[in-house]
PDB file of N, CA and C in Angstrom:
ATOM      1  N   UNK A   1    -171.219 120.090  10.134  1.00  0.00           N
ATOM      2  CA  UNK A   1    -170.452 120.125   8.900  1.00  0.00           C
ATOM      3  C   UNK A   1    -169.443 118.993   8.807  1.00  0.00           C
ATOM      4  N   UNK A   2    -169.413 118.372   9.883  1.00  0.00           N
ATOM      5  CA  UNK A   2    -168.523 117.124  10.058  1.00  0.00           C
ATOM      6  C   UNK A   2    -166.915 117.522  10.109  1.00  0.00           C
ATOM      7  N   UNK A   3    -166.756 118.468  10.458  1.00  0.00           N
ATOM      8  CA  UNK A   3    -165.522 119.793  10.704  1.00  0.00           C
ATOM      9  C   UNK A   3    -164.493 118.834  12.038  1.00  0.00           C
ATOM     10  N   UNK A   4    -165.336 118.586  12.997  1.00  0.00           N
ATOM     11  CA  UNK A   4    -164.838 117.426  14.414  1.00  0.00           C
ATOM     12  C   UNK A   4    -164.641 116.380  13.901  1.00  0.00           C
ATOM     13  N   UNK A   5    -165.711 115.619  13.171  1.00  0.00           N
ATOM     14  CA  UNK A   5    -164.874 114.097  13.047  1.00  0.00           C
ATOM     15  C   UNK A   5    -164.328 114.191  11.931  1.00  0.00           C
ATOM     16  N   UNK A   6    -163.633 114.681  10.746  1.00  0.00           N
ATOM     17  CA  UNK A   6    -162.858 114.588   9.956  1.00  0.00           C
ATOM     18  C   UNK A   6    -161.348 114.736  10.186  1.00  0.00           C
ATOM     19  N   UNK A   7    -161.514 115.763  11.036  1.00  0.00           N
ATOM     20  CA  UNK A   7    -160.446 116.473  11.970  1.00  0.00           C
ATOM     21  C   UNK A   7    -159.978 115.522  12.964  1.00  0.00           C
ATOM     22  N   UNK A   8    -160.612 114.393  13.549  1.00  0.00           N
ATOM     23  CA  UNK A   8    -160.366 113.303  14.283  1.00  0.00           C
ATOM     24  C   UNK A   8    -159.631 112.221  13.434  1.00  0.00           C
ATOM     25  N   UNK A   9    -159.790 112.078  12.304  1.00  0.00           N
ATOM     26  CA  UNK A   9    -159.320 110.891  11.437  1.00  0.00           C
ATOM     27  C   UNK A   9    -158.059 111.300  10.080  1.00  0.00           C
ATOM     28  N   UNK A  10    -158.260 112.585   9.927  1.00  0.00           N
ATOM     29  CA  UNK A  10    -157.400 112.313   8.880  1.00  0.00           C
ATOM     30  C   UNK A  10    -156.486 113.947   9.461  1.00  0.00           C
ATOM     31  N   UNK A  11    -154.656 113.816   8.647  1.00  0.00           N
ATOM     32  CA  UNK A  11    -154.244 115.268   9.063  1.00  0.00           C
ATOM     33  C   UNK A  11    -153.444 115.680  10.153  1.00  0.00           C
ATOM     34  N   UNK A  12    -153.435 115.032  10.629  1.00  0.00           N
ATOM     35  CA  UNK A  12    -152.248 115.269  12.150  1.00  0.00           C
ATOM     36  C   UNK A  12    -151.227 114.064  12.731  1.00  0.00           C
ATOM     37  N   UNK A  13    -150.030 114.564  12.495  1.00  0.00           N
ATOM     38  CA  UNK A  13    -149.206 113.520  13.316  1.00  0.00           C
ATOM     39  C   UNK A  13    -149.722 113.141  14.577  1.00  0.00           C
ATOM     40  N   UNK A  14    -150.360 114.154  15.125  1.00  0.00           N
ATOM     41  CA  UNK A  14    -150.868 113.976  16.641  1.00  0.00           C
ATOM     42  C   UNK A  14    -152.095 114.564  16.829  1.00  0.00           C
ATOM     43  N   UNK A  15    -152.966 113.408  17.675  1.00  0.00           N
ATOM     44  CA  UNK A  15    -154.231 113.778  17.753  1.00  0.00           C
ATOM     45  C   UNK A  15    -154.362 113.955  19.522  1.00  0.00           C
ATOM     46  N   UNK A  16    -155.217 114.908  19.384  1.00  0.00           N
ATOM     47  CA  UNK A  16    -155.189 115.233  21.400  1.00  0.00           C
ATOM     48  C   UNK A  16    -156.765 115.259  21.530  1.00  0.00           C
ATOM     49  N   UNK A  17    -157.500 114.459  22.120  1.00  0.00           N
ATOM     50  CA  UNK A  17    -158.844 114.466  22.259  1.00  0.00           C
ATOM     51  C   UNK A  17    -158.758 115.336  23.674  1.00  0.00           C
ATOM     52  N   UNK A  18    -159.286 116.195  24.227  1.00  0.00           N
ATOM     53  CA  UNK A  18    -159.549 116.392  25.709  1.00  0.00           C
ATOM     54  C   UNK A  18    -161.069 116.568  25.457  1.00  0.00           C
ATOM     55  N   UNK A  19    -161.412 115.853  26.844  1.00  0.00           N
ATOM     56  CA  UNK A  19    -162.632 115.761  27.547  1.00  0.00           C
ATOM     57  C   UNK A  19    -163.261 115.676  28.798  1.00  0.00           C
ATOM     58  N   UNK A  20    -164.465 116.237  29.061  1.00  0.00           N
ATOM     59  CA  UNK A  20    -164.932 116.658  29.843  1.00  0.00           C
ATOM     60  C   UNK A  20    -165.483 115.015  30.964  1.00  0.00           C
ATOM     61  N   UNK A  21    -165.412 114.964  32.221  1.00  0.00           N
ATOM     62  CA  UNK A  21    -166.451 113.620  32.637  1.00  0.00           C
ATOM     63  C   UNK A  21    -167.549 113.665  31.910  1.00  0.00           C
ATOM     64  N   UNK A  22    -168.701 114.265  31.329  1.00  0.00           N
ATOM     65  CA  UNK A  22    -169.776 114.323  31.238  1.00  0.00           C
ATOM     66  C   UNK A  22    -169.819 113.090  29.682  1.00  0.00           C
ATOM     67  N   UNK A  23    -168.472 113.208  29.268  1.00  0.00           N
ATOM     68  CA  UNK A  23    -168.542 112.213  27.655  1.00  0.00           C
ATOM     69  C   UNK A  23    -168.640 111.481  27.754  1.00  0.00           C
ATOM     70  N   UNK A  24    -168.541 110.373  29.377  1.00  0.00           N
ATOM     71  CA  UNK A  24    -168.168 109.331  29.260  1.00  0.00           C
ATOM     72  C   UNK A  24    -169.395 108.350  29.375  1.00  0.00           C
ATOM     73  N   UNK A  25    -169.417 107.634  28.956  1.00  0.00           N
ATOM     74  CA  UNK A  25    -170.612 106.532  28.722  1.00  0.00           C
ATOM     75  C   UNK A  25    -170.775 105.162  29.066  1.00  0.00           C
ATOM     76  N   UNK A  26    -171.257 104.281  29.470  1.00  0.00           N
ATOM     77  CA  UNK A  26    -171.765 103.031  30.355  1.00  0.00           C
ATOM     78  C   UNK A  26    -170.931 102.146  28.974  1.00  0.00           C
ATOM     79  N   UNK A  27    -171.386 102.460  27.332  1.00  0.00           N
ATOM     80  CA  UNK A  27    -171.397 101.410  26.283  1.00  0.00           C
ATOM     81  C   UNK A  27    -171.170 102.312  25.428  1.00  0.00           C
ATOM     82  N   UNK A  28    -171.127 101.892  23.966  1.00  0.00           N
ATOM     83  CA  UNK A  28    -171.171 102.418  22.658  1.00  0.00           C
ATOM     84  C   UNK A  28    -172.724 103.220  22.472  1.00  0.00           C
ATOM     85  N   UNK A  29    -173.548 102.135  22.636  1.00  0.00           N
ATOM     86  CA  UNK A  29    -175.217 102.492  22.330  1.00  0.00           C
ATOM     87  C   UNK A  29    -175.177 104.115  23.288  1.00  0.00           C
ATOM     88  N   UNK A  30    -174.785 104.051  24.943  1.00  0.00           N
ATOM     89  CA  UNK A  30    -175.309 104.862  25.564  1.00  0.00           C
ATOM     90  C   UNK A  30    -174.472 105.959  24.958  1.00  0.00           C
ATOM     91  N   UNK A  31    -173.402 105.844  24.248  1.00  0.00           N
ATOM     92  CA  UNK A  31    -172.377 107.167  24.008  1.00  0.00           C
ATOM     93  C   UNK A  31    -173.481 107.505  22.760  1.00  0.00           C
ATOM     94  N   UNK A  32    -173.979 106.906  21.927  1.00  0.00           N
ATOM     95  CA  UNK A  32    -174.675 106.813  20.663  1.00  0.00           C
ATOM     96  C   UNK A  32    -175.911 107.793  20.990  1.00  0.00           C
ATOM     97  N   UNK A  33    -176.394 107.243  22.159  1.00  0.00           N
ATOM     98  CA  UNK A  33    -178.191 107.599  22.577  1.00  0.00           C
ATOM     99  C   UNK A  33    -177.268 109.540  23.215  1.00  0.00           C
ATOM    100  N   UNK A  34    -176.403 109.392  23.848  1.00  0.00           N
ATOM    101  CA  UNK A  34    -176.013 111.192  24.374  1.00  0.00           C
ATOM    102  C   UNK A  34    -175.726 111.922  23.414  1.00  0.00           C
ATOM    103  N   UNK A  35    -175.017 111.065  22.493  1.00  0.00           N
ATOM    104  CA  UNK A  35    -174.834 112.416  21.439  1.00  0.00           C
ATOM    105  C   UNK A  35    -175.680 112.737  20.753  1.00  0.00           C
ATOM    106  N   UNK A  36    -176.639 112.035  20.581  1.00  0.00           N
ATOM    107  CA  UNK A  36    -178.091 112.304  19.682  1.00  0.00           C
ATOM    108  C   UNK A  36    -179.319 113.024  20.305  1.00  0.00           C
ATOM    109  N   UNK A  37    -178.731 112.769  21.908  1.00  0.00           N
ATOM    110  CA  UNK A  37    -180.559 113.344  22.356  1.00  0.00           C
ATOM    111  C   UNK A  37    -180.414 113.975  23.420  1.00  0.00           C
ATOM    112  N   UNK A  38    -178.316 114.029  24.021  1.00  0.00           N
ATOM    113  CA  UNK A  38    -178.344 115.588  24.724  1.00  0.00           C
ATOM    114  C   UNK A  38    -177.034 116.647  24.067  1.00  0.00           C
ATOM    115  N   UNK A  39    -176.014 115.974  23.327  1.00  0.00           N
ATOM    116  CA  UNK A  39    -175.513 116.761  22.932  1.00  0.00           C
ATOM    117  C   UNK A  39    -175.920 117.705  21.698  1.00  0.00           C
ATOM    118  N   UNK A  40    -176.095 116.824  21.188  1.00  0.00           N
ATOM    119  CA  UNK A  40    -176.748 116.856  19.110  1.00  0.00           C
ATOM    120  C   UNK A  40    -177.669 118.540  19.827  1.00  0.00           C
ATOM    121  N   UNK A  41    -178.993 117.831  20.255  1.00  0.00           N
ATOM    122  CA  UNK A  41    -179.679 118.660  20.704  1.00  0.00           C
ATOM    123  C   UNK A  41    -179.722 120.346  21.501  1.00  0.00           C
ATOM    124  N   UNK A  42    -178.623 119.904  22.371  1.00  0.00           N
ATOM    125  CA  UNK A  42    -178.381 121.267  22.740  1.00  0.00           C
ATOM    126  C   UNK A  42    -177.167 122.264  22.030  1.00  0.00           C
ATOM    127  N   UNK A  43    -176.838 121.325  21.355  1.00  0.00           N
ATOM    128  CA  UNK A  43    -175.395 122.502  20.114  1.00  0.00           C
ATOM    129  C   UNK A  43    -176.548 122.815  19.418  1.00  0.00           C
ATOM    130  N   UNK A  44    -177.657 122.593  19.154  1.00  0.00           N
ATOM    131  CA  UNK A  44    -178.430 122.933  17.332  1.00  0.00           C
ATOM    132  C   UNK A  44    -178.887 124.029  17.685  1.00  0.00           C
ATOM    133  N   UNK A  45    -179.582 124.192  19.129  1.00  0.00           N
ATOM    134  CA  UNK A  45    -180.314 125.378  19.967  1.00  0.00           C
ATOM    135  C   UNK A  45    -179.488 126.392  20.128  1.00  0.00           C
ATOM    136  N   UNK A  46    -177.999 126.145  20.809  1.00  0.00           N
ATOM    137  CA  UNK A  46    -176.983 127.205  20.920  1.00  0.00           C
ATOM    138  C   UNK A  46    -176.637 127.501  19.402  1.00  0.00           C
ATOM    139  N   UNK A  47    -176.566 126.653  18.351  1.00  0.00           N
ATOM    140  CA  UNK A  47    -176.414 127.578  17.251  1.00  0.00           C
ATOM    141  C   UNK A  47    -177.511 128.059  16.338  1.00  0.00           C
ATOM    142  N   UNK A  48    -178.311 128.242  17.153  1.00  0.00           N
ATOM    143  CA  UNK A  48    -179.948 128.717  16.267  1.00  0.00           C
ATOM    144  C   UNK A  48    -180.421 127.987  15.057  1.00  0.00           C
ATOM    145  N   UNK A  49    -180.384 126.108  14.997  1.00  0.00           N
ATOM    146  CA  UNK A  49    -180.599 126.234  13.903  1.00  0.00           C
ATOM    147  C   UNK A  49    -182.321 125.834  14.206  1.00  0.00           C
ATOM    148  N   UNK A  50    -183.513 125.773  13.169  1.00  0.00           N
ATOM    149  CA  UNK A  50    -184.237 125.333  13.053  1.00  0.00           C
ATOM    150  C   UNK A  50    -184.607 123.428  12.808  1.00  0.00           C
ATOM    151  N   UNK A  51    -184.405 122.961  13.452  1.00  0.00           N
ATOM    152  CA  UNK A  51    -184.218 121.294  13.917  1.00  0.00           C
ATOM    153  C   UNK A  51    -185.159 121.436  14.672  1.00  0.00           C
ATOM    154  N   UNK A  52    -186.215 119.925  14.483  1.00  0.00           N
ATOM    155  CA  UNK A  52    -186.910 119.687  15.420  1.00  0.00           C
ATOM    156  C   UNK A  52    -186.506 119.491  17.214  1.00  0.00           C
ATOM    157  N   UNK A  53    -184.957 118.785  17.264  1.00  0.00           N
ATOM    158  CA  UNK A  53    -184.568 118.802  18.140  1.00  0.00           C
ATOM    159  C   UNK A  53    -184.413 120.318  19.097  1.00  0.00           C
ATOM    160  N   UNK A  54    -184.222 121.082  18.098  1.00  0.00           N
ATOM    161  CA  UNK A  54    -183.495 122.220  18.514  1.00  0.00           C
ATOM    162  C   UNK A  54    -184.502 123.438  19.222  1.00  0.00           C
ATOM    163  N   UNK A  55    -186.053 123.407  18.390  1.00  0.00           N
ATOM    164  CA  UNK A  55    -186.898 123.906  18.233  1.00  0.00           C
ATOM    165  C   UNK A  55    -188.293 123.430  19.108  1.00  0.00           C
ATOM    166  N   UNK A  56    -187.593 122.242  19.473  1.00  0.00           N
ATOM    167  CA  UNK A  56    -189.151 121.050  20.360  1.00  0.00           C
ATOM    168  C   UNK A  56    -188.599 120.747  21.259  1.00  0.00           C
ATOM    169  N   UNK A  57    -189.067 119.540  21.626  1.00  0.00           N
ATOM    170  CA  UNK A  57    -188.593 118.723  22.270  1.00  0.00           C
ATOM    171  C   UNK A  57    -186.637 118.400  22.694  1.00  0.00           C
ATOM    172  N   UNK A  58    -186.132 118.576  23.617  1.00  0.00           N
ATOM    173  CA  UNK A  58    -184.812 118.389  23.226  1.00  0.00           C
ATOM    174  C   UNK A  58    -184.006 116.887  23.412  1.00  0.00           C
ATOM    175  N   UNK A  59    -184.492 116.028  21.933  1.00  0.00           N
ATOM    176  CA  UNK A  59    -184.680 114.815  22.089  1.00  0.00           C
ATOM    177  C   UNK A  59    -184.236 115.119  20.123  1.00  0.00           C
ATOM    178  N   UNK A  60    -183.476 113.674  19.609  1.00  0.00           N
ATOM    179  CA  UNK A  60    -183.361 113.400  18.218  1.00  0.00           C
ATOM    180  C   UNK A  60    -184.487 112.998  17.953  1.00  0.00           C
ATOM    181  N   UNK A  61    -185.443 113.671  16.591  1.00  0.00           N
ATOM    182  CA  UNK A  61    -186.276 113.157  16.021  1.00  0.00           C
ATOM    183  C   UNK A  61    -186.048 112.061  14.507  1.00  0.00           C
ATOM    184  N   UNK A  62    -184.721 111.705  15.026  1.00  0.00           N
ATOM    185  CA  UNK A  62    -184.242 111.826  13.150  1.00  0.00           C
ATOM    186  C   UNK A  62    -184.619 112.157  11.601  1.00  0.00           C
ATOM    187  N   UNK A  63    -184.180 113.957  12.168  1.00  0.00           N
ATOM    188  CA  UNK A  63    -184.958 114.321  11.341  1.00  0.00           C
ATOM    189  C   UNK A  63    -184.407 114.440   9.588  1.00  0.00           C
ATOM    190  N   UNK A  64    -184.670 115.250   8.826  1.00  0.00           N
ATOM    191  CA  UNK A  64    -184.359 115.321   7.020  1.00  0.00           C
ATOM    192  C   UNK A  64    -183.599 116.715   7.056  1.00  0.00           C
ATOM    193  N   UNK A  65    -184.039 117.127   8.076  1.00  0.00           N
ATOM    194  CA  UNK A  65    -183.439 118.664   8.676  1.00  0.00           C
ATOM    195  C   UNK A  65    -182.332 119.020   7.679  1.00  0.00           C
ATOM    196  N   UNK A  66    -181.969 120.139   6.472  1.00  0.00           N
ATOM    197  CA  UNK A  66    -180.895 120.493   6.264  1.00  0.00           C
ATOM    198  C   UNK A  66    -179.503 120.913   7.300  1.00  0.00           C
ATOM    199  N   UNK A  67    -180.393 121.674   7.841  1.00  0.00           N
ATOM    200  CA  UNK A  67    -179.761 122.105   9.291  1.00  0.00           C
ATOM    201  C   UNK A  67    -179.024 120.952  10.409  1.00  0.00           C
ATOM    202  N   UNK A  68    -179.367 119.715  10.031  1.00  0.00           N
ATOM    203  CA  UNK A  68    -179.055 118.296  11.111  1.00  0.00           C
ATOM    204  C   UNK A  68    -177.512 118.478  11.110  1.00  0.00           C
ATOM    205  N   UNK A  69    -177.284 118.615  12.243  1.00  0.00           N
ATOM    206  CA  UNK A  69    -175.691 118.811  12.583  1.00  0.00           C
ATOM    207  C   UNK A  69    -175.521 117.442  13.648  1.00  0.00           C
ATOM    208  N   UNK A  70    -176.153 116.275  13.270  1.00  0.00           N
ATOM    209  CA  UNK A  70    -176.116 114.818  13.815  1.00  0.00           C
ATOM    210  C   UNK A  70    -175.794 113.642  12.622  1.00  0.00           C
ATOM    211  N   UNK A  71    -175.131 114.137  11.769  1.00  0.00           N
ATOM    212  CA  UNK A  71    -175.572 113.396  10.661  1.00  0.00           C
ATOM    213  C   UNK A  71    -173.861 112.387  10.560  1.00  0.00           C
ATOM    214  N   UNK A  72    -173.206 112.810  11.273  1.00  0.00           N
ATOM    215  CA  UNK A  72    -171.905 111.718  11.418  1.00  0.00           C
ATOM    216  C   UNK A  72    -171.446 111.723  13.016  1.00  0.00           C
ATOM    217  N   UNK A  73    -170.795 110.306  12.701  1.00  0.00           N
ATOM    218  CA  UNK A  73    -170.392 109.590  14.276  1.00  0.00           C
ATOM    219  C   UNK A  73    -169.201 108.982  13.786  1.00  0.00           C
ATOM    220  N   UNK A  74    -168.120 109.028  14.601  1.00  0.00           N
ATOM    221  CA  UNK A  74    -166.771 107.969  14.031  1.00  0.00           C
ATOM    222  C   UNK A  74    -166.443 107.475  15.250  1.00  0.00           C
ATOM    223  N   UNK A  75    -166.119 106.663  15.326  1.00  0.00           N
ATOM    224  CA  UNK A  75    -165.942 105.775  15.980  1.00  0.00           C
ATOM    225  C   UNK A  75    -163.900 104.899  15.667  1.00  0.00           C
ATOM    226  N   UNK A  76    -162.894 105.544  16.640  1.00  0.00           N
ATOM    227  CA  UNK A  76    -161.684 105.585  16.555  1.00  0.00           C
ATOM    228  C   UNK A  76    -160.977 104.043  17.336  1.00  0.00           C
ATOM    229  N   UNK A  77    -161.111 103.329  16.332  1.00  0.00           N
ATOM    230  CA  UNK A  77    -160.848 101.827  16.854  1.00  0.00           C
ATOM    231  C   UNK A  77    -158.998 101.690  17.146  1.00  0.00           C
ATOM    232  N   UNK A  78    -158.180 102.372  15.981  1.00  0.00           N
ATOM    233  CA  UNK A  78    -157.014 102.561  16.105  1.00  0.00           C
ATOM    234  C   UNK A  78    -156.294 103.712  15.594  1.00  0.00           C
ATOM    235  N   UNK A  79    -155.285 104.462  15.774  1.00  0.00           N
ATOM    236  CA  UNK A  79    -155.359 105.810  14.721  1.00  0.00           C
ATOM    237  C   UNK A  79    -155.304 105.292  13.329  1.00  0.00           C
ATOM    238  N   UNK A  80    -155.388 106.368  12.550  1.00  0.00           N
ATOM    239  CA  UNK A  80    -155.865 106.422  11.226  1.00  0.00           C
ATOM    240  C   UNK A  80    -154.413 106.678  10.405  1.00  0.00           C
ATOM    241  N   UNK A  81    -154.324 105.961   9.328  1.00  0.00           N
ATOM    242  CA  UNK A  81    -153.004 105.961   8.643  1.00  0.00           C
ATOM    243  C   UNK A  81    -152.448 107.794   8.703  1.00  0.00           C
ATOM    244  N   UNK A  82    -150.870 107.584   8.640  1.00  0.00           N
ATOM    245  CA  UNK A  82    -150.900 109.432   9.007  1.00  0.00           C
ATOM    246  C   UNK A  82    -150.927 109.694  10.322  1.00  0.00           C
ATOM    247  N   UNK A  83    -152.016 109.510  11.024  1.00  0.00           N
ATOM    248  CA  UNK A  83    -151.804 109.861  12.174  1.00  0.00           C
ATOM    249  C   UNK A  83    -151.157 109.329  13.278  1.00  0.00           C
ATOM    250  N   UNK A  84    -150.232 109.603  14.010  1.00  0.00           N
ATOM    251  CA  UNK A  84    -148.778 108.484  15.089  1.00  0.00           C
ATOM    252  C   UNK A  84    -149.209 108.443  15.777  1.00  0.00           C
ATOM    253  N   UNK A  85    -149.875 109.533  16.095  1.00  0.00           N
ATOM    254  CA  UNK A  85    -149.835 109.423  17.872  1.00  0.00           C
ATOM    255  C   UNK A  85    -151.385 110.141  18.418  1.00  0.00           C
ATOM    256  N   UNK A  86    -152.302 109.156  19.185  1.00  0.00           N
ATOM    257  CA  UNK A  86    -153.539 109.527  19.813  1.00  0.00           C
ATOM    258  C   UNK A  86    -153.451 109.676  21.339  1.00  0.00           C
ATOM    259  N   UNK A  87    -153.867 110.443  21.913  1.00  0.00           N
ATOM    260  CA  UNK A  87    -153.832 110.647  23.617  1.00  0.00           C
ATOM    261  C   UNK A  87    -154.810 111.205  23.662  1.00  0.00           C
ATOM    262  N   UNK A  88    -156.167 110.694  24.523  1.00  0.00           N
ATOM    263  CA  UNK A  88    -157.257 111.498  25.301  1.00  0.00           C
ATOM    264  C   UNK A  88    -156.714 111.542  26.632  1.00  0.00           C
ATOM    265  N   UNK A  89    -157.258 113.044  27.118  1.00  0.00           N
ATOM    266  CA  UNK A  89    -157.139 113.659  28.235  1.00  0.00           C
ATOM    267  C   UNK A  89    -158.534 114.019  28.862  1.00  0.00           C
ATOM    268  N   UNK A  90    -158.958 112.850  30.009  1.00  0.00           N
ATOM    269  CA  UNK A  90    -159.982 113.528  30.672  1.00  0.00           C
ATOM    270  C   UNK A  90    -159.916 114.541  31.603  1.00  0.00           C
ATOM    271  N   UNK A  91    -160.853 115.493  31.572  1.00  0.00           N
ATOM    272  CA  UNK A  91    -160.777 116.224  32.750  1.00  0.00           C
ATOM    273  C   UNK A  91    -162.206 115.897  34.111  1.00  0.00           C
ATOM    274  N   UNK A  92    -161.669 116.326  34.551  1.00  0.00           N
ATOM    275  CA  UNK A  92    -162.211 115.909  35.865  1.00  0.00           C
ATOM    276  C   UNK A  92    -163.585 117.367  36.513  1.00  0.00           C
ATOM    277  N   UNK A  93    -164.289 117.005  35.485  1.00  0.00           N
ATOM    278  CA  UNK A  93    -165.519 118.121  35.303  1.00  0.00           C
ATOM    279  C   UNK A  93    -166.214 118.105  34.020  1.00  0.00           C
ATOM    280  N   UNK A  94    -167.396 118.664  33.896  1.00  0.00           N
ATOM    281  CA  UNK A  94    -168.603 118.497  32.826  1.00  0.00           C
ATOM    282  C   UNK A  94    -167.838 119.980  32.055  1.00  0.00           C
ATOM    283  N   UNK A  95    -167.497 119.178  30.848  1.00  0.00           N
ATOM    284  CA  UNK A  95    -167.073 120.578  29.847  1.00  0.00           C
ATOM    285  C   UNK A  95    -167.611 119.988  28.567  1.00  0.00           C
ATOM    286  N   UNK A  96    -168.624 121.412  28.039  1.00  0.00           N
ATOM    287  CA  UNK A  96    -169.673 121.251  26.841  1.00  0.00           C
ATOM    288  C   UNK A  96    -170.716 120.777  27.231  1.00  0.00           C
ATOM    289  N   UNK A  97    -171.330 119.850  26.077  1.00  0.00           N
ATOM    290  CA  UNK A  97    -172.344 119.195  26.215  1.00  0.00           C
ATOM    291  C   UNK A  97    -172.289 117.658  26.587  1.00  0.00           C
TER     292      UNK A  97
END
C-alpha cells in the first residue's frame, strides 16, 4: 500500500529506521534484487496474497498482480523537507525479511 515508504519521506520531525543485519546489501542493485526476490516475496506469502511470487516460485515475476505489494522503492539520499532529523539503527541479527 506504500504505507512504509511514504511514512519514510514525508510527516515526522524524526525519522528512526531500525534494522535488522539481514538489510544490508553489497550495492543499490543488490538491495534492489532482495527486496524484490526475497523480501517482496516472502511478505506476499505471509500475507496470503495471490502473486505469482507468493503462490510459485519465490522469486519477482514482475507481475500486473493487483495484489503486488512491490510496486514502490525510495531511495533516502537526504531527509525530506519537514523532516530534521534521520538515524538508522542496526541491529546485530536477521529481523524480518
Amino acid at each position: 500500500n506504500g504505507n512504509r515508504v511514504a511514512s519514510n519521506l514525508y510527516g515526522h520531525e524524526k525519522l528512526f529506521i531500525i534494522a535488522g543485519v539481514n538489510k544490508i546489501a553489497a550495492d543499490g542493485a543488490a538491495a534492489l534484487y532482495r527486496a524484490r526476490n526475497v523480501a517482496s516475496p516472502l511478505n506476499a506469502r505471509r500475507l496470503g496474497m495471490k502473486t505469482p511470487c507468493a503462490t510459485g516460485e519465490l522469486k519477482c515475476h514482475d507481475c500486473s498482480s493487483p495484489q503486488r505489494i512491490c510496486g514502490g522503492v525510495s531511495t533516502i539520499l537526504r531527509p525530506m523537507r519537514g523532516i530534521g532529523e534521520t538515524e538508522v539503527v542496526l541491529i546485530n541479527e536477521e529481523l524480518g525479511y
